[in-house]
C-alpha atoms as a PDB file:
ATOM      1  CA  UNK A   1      -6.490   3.714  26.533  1.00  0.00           C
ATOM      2  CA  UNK A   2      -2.950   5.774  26.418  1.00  0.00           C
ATOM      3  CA  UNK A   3      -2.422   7.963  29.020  1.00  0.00           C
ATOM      4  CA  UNK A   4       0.684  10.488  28.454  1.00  0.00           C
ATOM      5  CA  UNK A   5       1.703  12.806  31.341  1.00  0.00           C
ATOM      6  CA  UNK A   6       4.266  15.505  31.505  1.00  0.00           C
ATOM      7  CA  UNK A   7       5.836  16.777  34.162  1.00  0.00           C
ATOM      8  CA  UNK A   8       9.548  18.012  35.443  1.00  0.00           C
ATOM      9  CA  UNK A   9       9.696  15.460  38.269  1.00  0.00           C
ATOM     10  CA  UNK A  10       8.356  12.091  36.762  1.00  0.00           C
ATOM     11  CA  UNK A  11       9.989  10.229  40.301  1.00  0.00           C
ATOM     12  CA  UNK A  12       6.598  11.682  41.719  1.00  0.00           C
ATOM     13  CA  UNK A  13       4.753   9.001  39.790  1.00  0.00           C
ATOM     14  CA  UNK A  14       5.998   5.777  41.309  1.00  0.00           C
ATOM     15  CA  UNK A  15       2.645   5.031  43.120  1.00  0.00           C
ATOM     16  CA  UNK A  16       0.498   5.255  40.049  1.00  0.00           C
ATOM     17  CA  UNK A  17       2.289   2.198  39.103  1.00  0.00           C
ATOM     18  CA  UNK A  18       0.581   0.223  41.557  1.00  0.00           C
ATOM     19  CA  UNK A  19      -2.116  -1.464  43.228  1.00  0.00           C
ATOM     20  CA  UNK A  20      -5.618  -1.278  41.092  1.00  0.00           C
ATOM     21  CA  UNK A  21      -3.942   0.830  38.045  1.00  0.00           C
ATOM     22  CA  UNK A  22      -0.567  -0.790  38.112  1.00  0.00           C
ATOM     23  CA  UNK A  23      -2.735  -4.545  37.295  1.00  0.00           C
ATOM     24  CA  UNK A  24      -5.137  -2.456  34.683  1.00  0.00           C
ATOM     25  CA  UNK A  25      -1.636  -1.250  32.985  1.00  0.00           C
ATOM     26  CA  UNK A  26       0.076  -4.826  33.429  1.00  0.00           C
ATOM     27  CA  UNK A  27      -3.553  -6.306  31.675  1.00  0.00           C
ATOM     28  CA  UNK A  28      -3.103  -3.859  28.949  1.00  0.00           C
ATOM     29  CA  UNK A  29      -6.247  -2.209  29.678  1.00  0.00           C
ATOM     30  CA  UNK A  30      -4.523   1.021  29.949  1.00  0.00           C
ATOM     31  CA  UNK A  31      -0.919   2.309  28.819  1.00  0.00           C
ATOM     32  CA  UNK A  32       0.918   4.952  31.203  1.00  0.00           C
ATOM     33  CA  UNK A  33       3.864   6.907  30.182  1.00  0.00           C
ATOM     34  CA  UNK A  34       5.587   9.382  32.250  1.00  0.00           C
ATOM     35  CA  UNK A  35       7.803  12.136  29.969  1.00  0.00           C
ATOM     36  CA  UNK A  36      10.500  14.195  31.875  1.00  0.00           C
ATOM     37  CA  UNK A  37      10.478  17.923  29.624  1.00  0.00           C
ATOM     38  CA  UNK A  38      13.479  18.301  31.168  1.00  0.00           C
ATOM     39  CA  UNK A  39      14.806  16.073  28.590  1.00  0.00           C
ATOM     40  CA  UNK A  40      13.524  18.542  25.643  1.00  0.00           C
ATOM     41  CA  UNK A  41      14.859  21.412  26.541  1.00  0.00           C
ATOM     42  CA  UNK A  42      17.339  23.540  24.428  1.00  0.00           C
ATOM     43  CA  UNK A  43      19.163  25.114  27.164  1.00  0.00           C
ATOM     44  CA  UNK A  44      22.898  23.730  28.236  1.00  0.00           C
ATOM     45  CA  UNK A  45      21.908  23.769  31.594  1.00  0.00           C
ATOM     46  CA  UNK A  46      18.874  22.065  31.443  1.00  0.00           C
ATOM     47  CA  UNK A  47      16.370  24.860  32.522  1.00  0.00           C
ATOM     48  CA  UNK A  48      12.924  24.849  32.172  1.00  0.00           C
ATOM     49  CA  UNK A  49      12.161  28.003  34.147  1.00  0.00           C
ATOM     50  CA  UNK A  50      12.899  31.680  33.869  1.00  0.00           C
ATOM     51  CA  UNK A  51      12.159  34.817  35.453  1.00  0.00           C
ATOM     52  CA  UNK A  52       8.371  36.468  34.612  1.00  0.00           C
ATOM     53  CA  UNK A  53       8.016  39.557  32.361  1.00  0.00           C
ATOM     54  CA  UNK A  54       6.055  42.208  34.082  1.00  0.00           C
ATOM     55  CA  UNK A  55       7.869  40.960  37.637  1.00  0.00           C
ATOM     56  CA  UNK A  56       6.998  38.854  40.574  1.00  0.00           C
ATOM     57  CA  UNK A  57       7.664  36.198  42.538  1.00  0.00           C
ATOM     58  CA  UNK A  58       8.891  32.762  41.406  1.00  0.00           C
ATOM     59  CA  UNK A  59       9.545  31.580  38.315  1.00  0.00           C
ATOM     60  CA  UNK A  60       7.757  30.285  35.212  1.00  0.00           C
ATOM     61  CA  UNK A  61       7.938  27.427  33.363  1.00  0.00           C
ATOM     62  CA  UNK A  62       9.321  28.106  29.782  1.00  0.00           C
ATOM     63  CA  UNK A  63       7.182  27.513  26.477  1.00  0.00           C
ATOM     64  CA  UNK A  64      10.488  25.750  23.996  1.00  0.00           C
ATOM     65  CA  UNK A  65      10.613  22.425  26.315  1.00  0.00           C
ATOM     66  CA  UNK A  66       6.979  21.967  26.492  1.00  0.00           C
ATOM     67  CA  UNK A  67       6.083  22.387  23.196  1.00  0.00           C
ATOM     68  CA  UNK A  68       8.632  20.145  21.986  1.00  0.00           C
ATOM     69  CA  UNK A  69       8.173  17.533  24.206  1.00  0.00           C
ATOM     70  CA  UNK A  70       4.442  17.740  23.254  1.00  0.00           C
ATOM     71  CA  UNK A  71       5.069  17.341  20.022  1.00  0.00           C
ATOM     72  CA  UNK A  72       7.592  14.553  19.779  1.00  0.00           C
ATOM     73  CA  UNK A  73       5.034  12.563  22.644  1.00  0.00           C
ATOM     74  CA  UNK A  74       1.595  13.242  20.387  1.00  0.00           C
ATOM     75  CA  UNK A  75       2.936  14.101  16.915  1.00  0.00           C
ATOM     76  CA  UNK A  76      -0.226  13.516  15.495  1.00  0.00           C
ATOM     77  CA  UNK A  77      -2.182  15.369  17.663  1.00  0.00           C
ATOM     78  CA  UNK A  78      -4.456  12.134  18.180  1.00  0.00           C
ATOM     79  CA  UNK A  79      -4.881  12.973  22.098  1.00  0.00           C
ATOM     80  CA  UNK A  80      -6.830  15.643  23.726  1.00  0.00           C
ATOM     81  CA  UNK A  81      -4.671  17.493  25.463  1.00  0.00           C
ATOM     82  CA  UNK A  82      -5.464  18.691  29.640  1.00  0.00           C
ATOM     83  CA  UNK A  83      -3.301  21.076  31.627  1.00  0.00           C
ATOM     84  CA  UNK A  84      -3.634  20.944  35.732  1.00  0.00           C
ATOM     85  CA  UNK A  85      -4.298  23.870  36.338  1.00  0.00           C
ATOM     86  CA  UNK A  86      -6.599  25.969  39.653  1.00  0.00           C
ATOM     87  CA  UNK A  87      -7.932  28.427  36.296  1.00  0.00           C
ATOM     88  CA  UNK A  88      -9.573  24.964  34.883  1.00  0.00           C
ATOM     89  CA  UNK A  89     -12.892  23.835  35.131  1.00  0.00           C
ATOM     90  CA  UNK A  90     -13.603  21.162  38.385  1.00  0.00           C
ATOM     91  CA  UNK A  91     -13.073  17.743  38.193  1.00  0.00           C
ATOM     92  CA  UNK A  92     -15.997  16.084  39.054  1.00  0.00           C
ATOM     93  CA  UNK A  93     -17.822  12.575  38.466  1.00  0.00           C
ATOM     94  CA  UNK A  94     -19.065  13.343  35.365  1.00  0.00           C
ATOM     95  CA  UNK A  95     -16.128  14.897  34.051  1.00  0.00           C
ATOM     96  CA  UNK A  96     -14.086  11.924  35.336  1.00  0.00           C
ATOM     97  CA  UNK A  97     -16.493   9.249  33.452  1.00  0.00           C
ATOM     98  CA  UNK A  98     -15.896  11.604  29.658  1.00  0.00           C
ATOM     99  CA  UNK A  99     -12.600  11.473  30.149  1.00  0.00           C
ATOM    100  CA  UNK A 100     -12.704   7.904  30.913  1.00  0.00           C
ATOM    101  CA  UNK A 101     -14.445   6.953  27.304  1.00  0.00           C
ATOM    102  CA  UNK A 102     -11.362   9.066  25.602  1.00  0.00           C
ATOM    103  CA  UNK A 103      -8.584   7.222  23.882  1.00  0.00           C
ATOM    104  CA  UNK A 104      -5.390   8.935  23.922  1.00  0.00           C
ATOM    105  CA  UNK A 105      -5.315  11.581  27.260  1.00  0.00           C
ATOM    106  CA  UNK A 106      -1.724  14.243  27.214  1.00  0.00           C
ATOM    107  CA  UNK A 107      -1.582  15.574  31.041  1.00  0.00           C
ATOM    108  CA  UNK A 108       0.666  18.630  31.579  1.00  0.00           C
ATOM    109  CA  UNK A 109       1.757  19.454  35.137  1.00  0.00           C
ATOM    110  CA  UNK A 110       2.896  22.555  35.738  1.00  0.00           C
ATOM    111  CA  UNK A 111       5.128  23.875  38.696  1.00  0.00           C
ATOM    112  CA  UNK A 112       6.735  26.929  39.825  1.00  0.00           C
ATOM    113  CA  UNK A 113       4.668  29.689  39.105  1.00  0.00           C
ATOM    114  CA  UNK A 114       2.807  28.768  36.440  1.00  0.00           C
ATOM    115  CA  UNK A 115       3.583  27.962  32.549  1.00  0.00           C
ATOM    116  CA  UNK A 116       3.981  30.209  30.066  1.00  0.00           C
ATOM    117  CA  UNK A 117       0.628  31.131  28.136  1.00  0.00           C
ATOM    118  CA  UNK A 118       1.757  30.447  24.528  1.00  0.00           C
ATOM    119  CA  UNK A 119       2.517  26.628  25.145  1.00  0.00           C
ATOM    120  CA  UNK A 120      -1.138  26.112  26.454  1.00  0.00           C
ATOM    121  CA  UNK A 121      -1.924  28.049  23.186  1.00  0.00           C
ATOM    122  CA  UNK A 122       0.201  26.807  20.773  1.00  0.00           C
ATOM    123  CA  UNK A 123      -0.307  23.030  21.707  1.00  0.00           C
ATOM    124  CA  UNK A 124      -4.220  23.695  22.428  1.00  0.00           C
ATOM    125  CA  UNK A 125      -4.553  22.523  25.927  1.00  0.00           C
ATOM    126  CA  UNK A 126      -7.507  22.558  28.049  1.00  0.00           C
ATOM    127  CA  UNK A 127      -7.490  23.361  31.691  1.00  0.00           C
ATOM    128  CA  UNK A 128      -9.144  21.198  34.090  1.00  0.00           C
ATOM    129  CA  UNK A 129      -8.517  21.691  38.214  1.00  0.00           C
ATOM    130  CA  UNK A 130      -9.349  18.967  40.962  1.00  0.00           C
ATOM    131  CA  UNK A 131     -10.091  21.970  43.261  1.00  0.00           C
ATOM    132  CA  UNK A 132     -10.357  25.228  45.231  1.00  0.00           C
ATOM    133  CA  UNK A 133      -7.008  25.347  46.241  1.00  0.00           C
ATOM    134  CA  UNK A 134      -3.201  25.519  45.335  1.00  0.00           C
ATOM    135  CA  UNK A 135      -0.426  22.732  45.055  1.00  0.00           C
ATOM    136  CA  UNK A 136       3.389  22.968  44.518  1.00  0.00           C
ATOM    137  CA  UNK A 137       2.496  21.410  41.137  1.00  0.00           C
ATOM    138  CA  UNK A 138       0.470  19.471  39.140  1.00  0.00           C
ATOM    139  CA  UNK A 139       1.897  16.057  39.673  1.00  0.00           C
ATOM    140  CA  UNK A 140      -0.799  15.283  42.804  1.00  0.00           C
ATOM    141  CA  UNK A 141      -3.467  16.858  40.012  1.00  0.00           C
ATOM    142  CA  UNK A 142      -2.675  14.012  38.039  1.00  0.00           C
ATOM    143  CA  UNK A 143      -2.656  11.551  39.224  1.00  0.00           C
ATOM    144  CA  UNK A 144      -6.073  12.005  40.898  1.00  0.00           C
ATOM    145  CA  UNK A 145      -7.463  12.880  37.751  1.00  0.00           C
ATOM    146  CA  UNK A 146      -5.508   9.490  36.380  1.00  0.00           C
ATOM    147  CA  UNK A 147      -7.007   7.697  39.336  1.00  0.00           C
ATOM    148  CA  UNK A 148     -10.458   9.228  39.208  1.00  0.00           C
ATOM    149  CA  UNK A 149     -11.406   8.263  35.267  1.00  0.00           C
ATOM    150  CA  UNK A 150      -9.385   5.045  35.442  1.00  0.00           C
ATOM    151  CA  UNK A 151     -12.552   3.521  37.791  1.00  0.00           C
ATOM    152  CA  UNK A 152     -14.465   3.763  35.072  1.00  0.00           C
ATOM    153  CA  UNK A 153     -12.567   2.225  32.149  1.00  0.00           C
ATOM    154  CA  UNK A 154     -14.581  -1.041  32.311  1.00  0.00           C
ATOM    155  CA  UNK A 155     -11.985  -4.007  33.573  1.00  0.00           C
ATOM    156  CA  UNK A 156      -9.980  -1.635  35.817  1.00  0.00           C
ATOM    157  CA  UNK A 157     -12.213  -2.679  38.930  1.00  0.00           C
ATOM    158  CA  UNK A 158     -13.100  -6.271  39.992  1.00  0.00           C
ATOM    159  CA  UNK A 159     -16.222  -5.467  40.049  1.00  0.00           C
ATOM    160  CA  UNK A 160     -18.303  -2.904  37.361  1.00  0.00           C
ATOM    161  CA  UNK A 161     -20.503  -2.553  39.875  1.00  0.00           C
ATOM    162  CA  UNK A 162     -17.844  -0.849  42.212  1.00  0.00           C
ATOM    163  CA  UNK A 163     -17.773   2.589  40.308  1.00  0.00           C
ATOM    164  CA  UNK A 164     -21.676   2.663  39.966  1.00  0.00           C
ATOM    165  CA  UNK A 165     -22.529   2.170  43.738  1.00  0.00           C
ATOM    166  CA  UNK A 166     -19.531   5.107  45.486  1.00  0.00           C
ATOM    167  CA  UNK A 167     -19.879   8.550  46.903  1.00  0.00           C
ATOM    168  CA  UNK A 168     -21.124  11.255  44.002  1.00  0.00           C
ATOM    169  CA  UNK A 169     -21.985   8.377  41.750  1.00  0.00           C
ATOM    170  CA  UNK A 170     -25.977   9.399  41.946  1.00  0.00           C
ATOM    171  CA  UNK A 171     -25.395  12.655  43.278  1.00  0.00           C
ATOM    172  CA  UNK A 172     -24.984  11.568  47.282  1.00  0.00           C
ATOM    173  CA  UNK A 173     -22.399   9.705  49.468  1.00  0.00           C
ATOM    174  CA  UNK A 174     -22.056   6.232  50.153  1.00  0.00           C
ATOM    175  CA  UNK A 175     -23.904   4.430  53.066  1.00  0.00           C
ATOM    176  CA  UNK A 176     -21.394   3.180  55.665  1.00  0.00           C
ATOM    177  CA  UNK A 177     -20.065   0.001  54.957  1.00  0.00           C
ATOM    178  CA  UNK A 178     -19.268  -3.120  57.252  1.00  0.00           C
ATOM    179  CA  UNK A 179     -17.128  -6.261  56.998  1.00  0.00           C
ATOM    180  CA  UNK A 180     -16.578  -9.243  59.322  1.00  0.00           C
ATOM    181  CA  UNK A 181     -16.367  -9.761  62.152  1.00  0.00           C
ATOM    182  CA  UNK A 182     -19.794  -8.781  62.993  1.00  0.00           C
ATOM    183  CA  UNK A 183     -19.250  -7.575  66.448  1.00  0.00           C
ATOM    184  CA  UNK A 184     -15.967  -5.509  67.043  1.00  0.00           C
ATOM    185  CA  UNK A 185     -15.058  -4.083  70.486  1.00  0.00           C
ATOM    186  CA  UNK A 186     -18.802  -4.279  71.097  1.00  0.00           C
ATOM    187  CA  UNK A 187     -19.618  -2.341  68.141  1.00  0.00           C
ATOM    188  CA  UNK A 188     -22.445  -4.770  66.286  1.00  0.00           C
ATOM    189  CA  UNK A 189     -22.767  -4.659  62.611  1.00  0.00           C
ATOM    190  CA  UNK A 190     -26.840  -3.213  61.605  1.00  0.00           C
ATOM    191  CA  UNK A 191     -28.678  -6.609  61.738  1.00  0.00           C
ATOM    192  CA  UNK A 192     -30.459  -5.761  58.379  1.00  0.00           C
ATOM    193  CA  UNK A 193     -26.633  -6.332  57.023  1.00  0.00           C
ATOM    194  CA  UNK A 194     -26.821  -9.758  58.168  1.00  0.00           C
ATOM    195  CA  UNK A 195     -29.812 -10.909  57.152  1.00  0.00           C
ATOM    196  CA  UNK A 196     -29.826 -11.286  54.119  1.00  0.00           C
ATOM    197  CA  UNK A 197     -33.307  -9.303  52.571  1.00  0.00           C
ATOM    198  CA  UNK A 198     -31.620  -7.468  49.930  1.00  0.00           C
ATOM    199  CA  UNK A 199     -34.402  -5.213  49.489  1.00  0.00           C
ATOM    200  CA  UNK A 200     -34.468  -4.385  52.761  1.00  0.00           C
ATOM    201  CA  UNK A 201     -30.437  -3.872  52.571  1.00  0.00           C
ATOM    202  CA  UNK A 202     -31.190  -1.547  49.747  1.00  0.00           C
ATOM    203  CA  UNK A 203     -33.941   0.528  51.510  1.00  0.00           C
ATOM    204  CA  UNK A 204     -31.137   0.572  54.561  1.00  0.00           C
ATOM    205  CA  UNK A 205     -28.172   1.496  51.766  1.00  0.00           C
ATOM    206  CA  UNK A 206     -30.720   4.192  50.446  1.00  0.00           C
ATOM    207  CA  UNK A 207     -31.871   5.646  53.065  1.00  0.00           C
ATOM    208  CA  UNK A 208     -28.237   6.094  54.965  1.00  0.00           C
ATOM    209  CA  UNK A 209     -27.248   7.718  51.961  1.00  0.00           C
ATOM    210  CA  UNK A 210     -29.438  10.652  52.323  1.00  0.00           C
ATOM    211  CA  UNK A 211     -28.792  10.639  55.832  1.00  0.00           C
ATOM    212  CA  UNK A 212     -25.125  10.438  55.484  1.00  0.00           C
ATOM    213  CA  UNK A 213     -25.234  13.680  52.632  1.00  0.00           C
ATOM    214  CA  UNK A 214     -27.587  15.743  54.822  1.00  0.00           C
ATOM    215  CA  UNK A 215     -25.665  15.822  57.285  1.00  0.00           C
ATOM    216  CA  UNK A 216     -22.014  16.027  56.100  1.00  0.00           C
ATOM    217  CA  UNK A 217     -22.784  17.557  52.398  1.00  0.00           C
ATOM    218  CA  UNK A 218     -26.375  19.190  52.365  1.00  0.00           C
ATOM    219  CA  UNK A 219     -24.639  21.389  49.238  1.00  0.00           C
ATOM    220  CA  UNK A 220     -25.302  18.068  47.378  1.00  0.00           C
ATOM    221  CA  UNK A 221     -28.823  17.357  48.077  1.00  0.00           C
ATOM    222  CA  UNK A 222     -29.300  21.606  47.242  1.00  0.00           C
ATOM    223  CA  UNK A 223     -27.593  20.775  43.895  1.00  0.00           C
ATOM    224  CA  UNK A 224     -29.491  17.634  43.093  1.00  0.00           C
ATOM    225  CA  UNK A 225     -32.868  19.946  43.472  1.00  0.00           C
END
């Protein structure tokens, strides 16, 4: 999988190098580039950004430098193409897991004000936002979109199991979890965790679960009816 993102500040994306992505990328299970428009831009002074037509606050990211950097990145228009953006439709789970089975992903971040219509046009991007609410720019919106689908590119996570089992995979949110030692501070781990009766575990996992969403997300268990 080829993941190509955008962006005007591409120092942002140090993390995404790391950890659980930075070993898929290093296994070749996934290819990550980072494109600075700045670098495609026709102005002497290197702007990407102008003033708005109509008036108004801010600025707004110009249409030459995005275009062309889209089209020297995907010439062949092989991948489909996703601007972060609050206008877009949510990301969710099962957004995350068809993004995951694409090939060739183009992420645009925006900043400033916005971007200027006719290079979402022109270069046919889709919009897609991660929520109710506004960043400083899309570079956070990518990489949790990045992170989000990544789980379920099979050999990203030890374990395929991992992605299957979370919060919002079936619709609820994950039973607590516990690790040695199995008392801390006087806190005891639930004995059906240690005693091995996985159906019982199961019934335990299941039924915390529902708990769990009723009581911190009921919107969930409303939806799922």
């Amino acid at each position: 999988m080829t993941i190509d993102i955008l962006t005007l500040f591409p120092e942002m994306f140090i993390p995404l190098k790391s950890s659980i992505i930075g070993r898929a990328e290093n296994a070749g299970i996934v290819k990550i580039g980072i494109h600075n428009i700045r670098d495609y831009t026709a102005d002497k002074h290197g702007k990407c950004d102008d003033v708005p037509y109509g008036g108004g606050a801010g600025m707004v990211m110009t249409p030459q430098p995005i275009v062309d950097c889209v089209r020297a990145v995907d010439p062949d228009k092989r991948a489909r193409r996703i601007f972060l953006s609050p206008r877009g439709r949510k990301l969710s789970v099962d957004i995350a897991k068809e993004l995951s089975c694409e090939k060739s992903l183009l992420l645009l971040c925006g900043h400033y004000e916005g971007v200027d219509e006719r290079a979402l046009e022109i270069c046919g991007f889709e919009e897609l936002s991660i929520g109710d609410y506004i960043l400083t720019g899309g570079e956070l919106a990518a990489m949790v979109t990045v992170d989000s689908l990544l789980r379920f590119v099979p050999g990203v996570l030890g374990s395929e199991e991992s992605a299957q089992s979370e919060s919002f995979s079936d619709g609820k949110l994950e039973y607590p979890q516990y690790t040695r030692p199995a008392v801390f501070e006087g806190v005891a781990v639930p004995e059906v965790l240690l005693s091995g009766h996985h159906a019982n575990i199961d019934k335990w996992r299941a039924r915390k679960s529902v708990e769990l969403t009723e009581s911190v997300r009921p919107d969930l268990i409303k939806d799922d009816n």
